[in-house]
C-alpha atoms as a PDB file:
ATOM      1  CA  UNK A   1    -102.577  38.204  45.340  1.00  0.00           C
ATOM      2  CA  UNK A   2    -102.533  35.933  41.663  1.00  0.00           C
ATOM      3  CA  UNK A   3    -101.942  37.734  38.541  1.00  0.00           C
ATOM      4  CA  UNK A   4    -103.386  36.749  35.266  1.00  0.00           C
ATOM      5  CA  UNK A   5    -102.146  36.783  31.410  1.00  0.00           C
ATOM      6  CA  UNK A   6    -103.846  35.760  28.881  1.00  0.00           C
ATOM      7  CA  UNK A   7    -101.880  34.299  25.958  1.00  0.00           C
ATOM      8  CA  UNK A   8    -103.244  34.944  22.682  1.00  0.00           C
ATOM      9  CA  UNK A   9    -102.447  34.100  18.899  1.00  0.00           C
ATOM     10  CA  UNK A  10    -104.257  35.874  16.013  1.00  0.00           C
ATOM     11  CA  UNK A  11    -104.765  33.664  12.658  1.00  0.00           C
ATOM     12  CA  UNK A  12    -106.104  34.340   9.175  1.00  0.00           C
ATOM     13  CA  UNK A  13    -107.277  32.244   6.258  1.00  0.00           C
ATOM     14  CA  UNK A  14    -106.578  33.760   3.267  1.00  0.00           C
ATOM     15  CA  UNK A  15    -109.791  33.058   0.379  1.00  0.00           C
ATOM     16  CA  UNK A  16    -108.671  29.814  -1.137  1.00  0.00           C
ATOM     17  CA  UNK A  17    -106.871  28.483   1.682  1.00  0.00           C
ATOM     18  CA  UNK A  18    -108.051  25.587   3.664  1.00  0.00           C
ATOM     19  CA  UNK A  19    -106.392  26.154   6.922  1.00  0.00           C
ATOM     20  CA  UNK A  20    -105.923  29.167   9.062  1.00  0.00           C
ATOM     21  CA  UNK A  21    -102.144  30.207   8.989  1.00  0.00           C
ATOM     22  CA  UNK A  22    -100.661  32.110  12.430  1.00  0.00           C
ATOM     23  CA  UNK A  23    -100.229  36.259  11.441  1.00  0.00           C
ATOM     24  CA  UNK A  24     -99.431  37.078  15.307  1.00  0.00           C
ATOM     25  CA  UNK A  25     -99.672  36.583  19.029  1.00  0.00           C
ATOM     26  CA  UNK A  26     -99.303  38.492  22.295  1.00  0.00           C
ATOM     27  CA  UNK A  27     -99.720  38.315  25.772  1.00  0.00           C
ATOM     28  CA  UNK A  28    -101.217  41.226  28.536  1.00  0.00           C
ATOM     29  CA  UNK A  29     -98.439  40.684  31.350  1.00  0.00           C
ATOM     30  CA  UNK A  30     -99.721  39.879  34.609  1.00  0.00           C
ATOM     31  CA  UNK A  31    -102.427  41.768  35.570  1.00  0.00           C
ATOM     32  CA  UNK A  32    -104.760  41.766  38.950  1.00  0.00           C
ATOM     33  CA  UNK A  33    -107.851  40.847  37.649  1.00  0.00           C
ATOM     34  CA  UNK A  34    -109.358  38.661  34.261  1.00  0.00           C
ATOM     35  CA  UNK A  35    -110.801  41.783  33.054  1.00  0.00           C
ATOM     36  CA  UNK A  36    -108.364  43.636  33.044  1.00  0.00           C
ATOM     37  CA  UNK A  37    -106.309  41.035  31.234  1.00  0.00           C
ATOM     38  CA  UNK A  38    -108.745  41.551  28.886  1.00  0.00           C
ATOM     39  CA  UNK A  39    -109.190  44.443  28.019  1.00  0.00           C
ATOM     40  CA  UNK A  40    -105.272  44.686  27.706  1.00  0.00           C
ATOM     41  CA  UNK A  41    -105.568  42.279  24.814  1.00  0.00           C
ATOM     42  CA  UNK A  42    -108.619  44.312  23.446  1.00  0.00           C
ATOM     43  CA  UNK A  43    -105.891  47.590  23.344  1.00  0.00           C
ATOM     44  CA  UNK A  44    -103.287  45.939  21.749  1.00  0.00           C
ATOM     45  CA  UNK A  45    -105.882  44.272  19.290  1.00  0.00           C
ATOM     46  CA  UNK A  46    -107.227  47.399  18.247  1.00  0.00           C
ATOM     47  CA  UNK A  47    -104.474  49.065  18.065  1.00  0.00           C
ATOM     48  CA  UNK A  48    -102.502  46.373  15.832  1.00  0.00           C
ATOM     49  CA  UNK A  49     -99.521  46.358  18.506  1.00  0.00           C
ATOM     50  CA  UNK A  50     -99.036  42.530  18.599  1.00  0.00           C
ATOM     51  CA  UNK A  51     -96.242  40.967  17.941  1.00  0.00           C
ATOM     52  CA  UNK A  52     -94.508  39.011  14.669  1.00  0.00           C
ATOM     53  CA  UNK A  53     -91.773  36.497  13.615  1.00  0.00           C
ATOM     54  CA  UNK A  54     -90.832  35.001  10.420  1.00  0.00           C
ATOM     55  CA  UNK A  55     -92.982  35.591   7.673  1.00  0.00           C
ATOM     56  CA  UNK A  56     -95.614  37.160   9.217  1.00  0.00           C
ATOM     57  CA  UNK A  57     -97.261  40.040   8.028  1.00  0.00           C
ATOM     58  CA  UNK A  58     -96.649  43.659  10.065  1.00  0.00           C
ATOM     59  CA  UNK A  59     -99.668  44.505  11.971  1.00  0.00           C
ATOM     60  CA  UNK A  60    -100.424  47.223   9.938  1.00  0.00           C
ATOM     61  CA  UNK A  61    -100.361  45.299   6.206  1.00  0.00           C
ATOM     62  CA  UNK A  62    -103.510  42.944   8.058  1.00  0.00           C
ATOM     63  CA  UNK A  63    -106.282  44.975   6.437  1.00  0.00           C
ATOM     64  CA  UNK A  64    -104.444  46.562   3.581  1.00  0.00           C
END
């Protein structure tokens, strides 16, 4: 049976800024079905539980 992931990277341009800069990314695990792939990004979208390195922001400074 395949499993799919989607691989995902969230990015923000600040006003002024010219380019997009990366603030996180993430990944749903295998799953059994595109949808549901999907709709495990969608969670951990909406409920700002992706992950960070460097000087990325946390999830929950994005819309401070």
């Amino acid at each position: 049976m395949p499993e799919y992931r989607i691989d995902f990277t969230i990015q923000r341009r600040a006003a002024g800024d010219e380019d997009f800069t990366d603030i996180g990314f993430g990944s749903s695990g295998g799953c059994g079905d595109v949808n549901a792939a999907a709709y495990e990004v969608e969670s951990i979208i909406q409920n700002r539980q992706w992950e960070t390195s460097g000087d990325m922001p946390e999830p929950e400074e994005v819309d401070a």
